[in-house]
Protein backbone atom coordinates (compact mmCIF):
# COMPACT_ATOMS: atom_id res chain seq x y z
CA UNK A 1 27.38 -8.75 11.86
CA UNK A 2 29.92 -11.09 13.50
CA UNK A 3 33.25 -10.58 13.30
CA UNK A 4 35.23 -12.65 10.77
CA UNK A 5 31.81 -13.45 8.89
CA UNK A 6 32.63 -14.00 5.91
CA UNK A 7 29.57 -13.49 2.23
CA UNK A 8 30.13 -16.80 1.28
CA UNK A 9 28.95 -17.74 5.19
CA UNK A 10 25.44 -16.58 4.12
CA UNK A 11 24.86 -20.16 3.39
CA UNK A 12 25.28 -22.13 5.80
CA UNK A 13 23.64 -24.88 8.05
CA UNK A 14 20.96 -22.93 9.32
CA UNK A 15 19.42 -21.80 6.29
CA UNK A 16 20.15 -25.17 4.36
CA UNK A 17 17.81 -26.39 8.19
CA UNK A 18 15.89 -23.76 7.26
CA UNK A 19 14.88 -24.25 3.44
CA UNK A 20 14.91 -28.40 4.34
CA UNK A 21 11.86 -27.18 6.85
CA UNK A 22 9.69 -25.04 3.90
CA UNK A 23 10.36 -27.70 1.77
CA UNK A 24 8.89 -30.59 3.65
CA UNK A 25 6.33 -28.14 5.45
CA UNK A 26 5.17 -27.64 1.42
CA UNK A 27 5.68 -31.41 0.85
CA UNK A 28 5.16 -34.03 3.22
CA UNK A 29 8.24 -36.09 1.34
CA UNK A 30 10.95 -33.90 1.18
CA UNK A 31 14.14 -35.74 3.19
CA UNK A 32 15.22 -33.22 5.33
CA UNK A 33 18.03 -35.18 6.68
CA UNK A 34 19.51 -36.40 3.32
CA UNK A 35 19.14 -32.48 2.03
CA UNK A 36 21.11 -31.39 4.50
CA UNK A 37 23.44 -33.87 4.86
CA UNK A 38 24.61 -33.72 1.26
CA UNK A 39 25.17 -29.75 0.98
CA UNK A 40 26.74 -28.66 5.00
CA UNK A 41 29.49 -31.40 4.85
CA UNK A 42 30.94 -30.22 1.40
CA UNK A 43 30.06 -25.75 2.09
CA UNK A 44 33.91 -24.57 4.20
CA UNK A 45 35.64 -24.64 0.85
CA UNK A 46 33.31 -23.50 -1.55
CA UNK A 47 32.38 -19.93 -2.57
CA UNK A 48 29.08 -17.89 -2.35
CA UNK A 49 28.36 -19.13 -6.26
CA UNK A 50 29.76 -22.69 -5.37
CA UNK A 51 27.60 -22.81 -2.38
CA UNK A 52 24.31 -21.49 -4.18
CA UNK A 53 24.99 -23.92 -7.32
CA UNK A 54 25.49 -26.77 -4.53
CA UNK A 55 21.92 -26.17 -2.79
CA UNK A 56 20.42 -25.79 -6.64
CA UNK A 57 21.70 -29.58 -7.60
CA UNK A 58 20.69 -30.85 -4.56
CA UNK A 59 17.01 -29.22 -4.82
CA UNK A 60 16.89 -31.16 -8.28
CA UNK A 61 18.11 -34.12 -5.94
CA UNK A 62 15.26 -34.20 -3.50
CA UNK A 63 12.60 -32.90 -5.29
CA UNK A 64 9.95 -34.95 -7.86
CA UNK A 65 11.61 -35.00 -11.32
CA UNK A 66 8.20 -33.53 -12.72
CA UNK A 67 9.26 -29.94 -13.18
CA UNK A 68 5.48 -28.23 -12.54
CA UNK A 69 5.31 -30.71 -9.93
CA UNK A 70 8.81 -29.55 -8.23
CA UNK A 71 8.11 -25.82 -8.86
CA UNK A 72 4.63 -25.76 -7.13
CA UNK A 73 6.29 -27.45 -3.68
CA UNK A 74 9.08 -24.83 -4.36
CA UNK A 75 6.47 -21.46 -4.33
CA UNK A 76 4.48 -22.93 -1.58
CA UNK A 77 7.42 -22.78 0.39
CA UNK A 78 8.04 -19.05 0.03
CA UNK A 79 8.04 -16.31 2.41
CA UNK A 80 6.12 -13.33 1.97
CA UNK A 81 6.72 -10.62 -0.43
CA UNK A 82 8.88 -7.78 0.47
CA UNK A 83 7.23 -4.37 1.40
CA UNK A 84 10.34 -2.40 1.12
CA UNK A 85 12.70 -1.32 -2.13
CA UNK A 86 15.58 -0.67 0.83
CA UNK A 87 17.13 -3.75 1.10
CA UNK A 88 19.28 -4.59 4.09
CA UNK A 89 21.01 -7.58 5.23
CA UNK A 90 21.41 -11.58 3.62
CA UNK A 91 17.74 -12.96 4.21
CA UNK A 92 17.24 -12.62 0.31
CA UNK A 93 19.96 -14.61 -0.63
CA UNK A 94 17.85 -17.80 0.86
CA UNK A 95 16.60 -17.31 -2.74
CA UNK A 96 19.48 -17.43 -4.57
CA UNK A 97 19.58 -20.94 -5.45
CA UNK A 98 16.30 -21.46 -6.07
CA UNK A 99 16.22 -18.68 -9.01
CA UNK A 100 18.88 -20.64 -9.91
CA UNK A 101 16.94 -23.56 -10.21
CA UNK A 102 14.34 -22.29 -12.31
CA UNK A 103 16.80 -21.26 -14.58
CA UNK A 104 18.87 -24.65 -15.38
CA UNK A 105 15.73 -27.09 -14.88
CA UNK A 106 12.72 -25.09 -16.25
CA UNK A 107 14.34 -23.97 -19.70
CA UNK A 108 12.34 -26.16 -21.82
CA UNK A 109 9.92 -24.53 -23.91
CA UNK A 110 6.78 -26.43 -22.49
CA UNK A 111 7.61 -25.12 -19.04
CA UNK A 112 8.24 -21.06 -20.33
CA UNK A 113 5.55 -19.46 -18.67
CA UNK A 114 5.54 -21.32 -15.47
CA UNK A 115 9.17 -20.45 -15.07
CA UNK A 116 8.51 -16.45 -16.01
CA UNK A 117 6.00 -16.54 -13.18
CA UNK A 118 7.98 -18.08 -10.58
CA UNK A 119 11.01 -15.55 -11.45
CA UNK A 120 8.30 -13.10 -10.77
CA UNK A 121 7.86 -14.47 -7.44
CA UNK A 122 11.05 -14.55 -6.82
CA UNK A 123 11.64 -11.43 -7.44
CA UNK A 124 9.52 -10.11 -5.21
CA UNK A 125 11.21 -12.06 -2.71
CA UNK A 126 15.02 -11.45 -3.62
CA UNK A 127 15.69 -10.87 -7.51
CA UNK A 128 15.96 -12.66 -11.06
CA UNK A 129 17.85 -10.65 -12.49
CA UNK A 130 20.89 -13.40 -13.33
CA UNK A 131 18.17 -16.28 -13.61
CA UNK A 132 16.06 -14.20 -16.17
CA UNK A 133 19.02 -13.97 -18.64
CA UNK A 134 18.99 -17.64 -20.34
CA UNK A 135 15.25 -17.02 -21.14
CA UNK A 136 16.40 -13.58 -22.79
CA UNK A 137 18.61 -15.78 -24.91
CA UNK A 138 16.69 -18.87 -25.56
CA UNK A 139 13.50 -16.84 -26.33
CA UNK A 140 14.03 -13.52 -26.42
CA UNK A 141 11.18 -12.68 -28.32
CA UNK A 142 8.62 -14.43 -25.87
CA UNK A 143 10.45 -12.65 -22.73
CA UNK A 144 10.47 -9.23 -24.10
CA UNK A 145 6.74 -9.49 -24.35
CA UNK A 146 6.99 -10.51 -20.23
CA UNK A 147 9.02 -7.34 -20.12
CA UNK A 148 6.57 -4.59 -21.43
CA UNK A 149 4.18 -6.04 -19.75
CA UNK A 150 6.19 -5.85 -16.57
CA UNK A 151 6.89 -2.25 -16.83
CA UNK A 152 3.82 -1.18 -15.72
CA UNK A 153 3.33 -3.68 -12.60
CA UNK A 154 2.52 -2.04 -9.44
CA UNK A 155 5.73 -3.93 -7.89
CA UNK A 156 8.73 -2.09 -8.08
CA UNK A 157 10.80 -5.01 -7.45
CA UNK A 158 9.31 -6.35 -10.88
CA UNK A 159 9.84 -2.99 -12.65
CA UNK A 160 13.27 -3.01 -11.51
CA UNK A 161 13.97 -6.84 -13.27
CA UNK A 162 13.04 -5.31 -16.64
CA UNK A 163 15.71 -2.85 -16.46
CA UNK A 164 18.80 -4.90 -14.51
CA UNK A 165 17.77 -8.42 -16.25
CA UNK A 166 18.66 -6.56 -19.36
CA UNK A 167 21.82 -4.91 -18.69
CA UNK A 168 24.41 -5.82 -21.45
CA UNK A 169 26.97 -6.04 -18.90
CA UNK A 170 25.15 -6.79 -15.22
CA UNK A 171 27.79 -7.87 -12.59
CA UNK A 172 28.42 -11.23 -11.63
CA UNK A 173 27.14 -12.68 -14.91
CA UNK A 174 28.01 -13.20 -18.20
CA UNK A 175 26.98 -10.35 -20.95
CA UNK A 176 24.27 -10.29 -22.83
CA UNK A 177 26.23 -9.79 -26.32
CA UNK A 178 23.35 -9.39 -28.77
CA UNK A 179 22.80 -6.27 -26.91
CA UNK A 180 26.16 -5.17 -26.55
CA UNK A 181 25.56 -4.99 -30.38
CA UNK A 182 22.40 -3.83 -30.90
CA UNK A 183 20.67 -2.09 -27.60
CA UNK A 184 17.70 -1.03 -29.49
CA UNK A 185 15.39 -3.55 -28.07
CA UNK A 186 16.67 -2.95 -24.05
CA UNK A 187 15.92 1.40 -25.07
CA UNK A 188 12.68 0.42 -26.03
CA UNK A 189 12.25 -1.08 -22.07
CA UNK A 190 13.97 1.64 -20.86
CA UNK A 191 12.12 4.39 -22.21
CA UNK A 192 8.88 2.75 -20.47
CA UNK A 193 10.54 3.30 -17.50
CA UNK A 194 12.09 6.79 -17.66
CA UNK A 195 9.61 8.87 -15.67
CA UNK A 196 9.57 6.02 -12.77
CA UNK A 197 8.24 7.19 -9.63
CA UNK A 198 10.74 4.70 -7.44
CA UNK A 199 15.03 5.54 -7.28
CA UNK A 200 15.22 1.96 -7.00
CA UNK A 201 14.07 1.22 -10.53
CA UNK A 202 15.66 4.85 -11.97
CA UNK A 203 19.14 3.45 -10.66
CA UNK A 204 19.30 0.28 -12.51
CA UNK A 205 17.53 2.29 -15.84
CA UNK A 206 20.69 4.66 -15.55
CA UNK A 207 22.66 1.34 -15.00
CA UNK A 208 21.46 0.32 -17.72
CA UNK A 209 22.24 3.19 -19.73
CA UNK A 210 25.42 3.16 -18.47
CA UNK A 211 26.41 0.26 -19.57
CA UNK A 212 25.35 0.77 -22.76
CA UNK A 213 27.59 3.52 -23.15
CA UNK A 214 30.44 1.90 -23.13
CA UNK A 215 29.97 0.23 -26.40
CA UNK A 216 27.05 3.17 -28.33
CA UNK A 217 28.42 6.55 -26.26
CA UNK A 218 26.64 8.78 -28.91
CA UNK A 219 23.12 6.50 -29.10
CA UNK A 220 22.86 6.90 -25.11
CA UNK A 221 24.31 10.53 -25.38
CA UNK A 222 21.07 11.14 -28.33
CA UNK A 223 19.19 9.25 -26.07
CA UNK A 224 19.74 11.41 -22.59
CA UNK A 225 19.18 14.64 -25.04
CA UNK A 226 15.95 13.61 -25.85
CA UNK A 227 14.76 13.05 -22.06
CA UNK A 228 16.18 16.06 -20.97
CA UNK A 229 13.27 18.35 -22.10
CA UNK A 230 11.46 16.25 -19.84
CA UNK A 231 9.66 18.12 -16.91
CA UNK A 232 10.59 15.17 -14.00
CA UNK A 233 13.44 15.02 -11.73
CA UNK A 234 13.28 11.71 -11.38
CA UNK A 235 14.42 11.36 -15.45
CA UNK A 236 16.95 14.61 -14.71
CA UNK A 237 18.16 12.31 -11.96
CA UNK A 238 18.41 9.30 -14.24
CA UNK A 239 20.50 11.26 -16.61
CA UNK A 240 23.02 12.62 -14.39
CA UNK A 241 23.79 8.91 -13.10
CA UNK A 242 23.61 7.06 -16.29
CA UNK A 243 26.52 9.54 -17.67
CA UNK A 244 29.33 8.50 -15.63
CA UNK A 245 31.35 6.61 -18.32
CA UNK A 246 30.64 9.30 -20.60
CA UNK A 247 31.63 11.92 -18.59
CA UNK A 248 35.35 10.16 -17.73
CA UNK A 249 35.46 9.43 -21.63
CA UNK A 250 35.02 13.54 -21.89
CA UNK A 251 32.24 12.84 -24.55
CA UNK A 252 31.49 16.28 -25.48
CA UNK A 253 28.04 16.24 -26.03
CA UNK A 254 27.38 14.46 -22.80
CA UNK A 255 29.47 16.97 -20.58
CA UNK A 256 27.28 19.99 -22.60
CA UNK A 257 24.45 18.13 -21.95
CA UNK A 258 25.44 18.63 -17.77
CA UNK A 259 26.28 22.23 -17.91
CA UNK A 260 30.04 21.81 -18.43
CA UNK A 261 30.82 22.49 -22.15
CA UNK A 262 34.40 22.22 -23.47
CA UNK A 263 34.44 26.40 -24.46
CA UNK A 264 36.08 27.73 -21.30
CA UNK A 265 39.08 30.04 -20.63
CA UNK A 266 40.86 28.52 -18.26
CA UNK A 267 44.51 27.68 -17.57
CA UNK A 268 45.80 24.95 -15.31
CA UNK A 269 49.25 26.08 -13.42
CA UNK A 270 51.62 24.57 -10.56
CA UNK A 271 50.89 20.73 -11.13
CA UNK A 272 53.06 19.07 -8.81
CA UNK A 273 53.53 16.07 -6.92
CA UNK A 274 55.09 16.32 -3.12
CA UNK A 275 58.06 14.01 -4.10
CA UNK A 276 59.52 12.48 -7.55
CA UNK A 277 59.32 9.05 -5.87
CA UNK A 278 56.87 6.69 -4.09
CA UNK A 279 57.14 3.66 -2.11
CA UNK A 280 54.37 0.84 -2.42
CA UNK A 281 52.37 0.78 0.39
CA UNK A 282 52.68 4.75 0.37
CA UNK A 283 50.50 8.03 -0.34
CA UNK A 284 51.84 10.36 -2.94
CA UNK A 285 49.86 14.47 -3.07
CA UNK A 286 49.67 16.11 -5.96
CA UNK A 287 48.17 19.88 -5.82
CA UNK A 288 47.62 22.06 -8.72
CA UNK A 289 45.37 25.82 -9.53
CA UNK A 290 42.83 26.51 -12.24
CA UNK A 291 42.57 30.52 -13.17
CA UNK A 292 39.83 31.95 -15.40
CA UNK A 293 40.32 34.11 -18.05
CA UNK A 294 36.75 34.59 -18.93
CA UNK A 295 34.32 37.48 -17.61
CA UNK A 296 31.69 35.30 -16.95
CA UNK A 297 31.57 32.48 -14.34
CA UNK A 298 32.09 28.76 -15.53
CA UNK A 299 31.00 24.98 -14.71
CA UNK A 300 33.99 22.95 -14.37
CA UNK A 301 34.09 19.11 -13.67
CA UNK A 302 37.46 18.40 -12.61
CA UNK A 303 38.79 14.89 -12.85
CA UNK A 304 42.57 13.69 -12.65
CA UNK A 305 43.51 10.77 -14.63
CA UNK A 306 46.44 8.30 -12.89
CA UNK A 307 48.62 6.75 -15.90
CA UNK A 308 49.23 3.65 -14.03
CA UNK A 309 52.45 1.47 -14.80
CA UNK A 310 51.70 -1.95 -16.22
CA UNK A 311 52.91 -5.64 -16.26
CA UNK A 312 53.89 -5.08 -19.80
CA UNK A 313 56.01 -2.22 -19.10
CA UNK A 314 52.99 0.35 -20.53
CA UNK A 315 51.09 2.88 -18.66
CA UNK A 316 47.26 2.37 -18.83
CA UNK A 317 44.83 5.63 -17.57
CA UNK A 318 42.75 5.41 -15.34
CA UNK A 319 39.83 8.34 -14.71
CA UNK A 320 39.22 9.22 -11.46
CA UNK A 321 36.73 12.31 -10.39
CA UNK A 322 37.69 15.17 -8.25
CA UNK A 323 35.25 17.99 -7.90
CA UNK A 324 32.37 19.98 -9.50
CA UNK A 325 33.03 23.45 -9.46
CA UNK A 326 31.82 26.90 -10.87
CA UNK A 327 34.91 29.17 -10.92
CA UNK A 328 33.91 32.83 -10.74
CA UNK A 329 35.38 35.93 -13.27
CA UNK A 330 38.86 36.41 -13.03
CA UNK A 331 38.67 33.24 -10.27
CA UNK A 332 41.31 31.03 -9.32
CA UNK A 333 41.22 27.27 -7.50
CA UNK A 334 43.51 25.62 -5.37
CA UNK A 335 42.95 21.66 -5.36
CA UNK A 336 45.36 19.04 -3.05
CA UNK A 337 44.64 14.97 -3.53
CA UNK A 338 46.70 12.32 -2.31
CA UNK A 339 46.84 8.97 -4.23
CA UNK A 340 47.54 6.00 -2.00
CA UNK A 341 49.43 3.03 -3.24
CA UNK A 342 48.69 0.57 -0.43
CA UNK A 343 47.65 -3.33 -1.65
CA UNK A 344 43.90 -3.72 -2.44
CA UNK A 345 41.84 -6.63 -3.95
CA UNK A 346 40.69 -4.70 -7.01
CA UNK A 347 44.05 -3.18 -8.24
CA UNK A 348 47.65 -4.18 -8.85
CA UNK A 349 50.43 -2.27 -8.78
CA UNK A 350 53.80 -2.18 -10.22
CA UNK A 351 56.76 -0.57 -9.93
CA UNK A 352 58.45 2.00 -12.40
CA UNK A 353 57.40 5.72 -13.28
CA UNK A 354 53.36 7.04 -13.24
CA UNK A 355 51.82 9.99 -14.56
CA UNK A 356 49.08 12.46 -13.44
CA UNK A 357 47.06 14.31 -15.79
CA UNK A 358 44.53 16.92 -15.11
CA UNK A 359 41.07 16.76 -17.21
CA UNK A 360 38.31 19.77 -16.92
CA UNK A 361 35.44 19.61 -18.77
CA UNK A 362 36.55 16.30 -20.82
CA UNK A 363 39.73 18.28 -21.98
CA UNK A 364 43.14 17.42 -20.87
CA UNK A 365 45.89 19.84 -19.60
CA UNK A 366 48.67 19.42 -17.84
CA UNK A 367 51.00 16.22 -16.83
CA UNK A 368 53.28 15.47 -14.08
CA UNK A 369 55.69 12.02 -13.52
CA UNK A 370 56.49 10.42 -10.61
CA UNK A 371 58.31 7.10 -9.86
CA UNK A 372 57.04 3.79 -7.53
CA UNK A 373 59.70 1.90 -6.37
């Protein structure tokens, strides 16, 4: 990749050349000079989204007004399917807008079906999982009948849209609230899915789960039980990686579930930090020992929570994990971390005194303070 390239530059003038050529190559009447001269003008200031929405309007721009019409010059002018779940570089983003597309201009009801199979082809292609979302809404029941069928297809790009078109909360678009409420329907999916023989469907099923967690802990929680007298490492593995929120909320059940239940004798001396204060821009180390008490040897899952400082003056915690560790009878551990304070995009920090906590096993022990300033 070229230095300074920016994810946004992903579209730019060659593909717009590039999708002007498959369009006209699919139909004779496509103006590939007006296509591109309304989109590569008006791309420096716009982001990846803006930029995808821009080539979607001008699609609807250039293309007949006749929606069946429109989408059978747009799937002539596809690519071949991929042959690979292990997806590397941009080239499926060329699909982007065009899911996008099918999604704002093939909504009405007398155009359902044709728009379900194009998001399959797409799909194939890139994904749907975004574009797939306002049929979900519009008719859910009519799409969920798309979506049993589709756990079974022999295209694990399609399996994969049942699970990650359905996620309450999927990235990068807005939630799907009716399930944030009631998840019943997405479990039923899900459970179709369970004993998949491809890690790039069983990822977005524990996604999936995941997310669910966050608002139903103990119906995911009852849910993992149940699989786990399943024979099939690919479900184990699906249960490990669909309990991450549940394990940083110390959900009991869940961390039993794992091996690490919340019975152990253990004590948790020595917390310390390496200095009371911190400069932004800094690392801070904190180091602290577990001993046993207990005659038998124990499953720990060691996590440290940071009590950031907040705008409002409040500290707000934030789980981070540490280590997995079975501490033999009579055993002690030693752990060191350092916590860095230097600027990045996805956190903001402010000034005024922190807190570490140690948690084992969902429980928590010990604290320690420090100051940023």
């Amino acid at each position: 990749m070229e230095e300074g390239f920016l994810f946004k530059d992903v579209y730019n003038k060659q593909l717009i050349e590039n999708m002007a050529s498959n369009m006209q190559n699919s139909w004779s009447e496509f103006n590939i000079l007006s296509f591109v001269n309304s989109i590569t003008p008006n791309l420096d200031p716009l982001s990846l989204s803006e930029r995808s929405q821009l080539i979607c309007i001008e699609l609807f721009n250039h293309l007949p007004k006749d929606y069946p019409k429109a989408l059978k010059i747009i799937l002539n002018s596809f690519s071949p399917e991929m042959e690979t779940t292990n997806l590397q570089g941009f080239e499926g983003f060329y699909y982007m807008p065009i899911a996008a597309y099918v999604s704002q201009f093939g909504l009405e009801k007398k155009d359902f079906h044709l728009s379900i199979n194009a998001l399959i082809e797409i799909t194939k292609r890139f994904t749907s999982e975004n574009a797939i979302r306002p049929f979900i809404r519009k008719y859910p029941k009519e799409t969920f009948q798309y979506l049993h069928q589709w756990t079974k297809d022999k295209n694990a790009h399609v399996r994969r849209l049942v699970s990650e078109g359905t996620r309450p909360k999927l990235p990068w678009a807005s939630p799907l609230k009716e399930f944030k409420k009631n998840p019943s329907p997405v479990l039923e999916l899900l459970e179709k899915l369970k004993e998949d023989d491809e890690l790039y469907v069983r990822r977005s099923v524990a996604n999936n789960l995941n997310d669910i967690a966050k608002d139903h802990p103990d119906l995911v929680v009852e849910t993992l039980t149940r699989w786990n007298k399943i024979n099939n490492k690919g479900t184990q593995w699906i249960i490990g990686h669909a309990s991450r929120t549940l394990l940083k909320q110390g959900h009991p059940k869940a961390l039993e579930l794992l091996g690490f239940p919340q019975n152990i004798q253990i004590e948790v001396n020595n917390l310390s930090v390496n200095r009371p204060t911190c400069k932004l821009g800094d690392e801070i180390e904190f180091s602290f020992e577990i001993l046993s008490s207990s005659t038998d040897k124990q499953n720990l899952m060691i996590d440290f929570i940071v009590h950031y400082m907040k705008a409002n003056g409040k500290t707000a915690p934030k789980v981070f994990k540490l280590s997995k560790k079975s501490i033999p009878t009579n055993g002690c551990l030693t752990f060191k971390k350092k916590i860095s304070f230097k600027p990045i995009s996805t956190r903001k920090y402010y000034l005024g005194q922190h807190e570490i906590e140690i948690q084992i096993n969902g429980m928590k022990y010990r604290k320690v303070k420090f100051k940023v300033k």
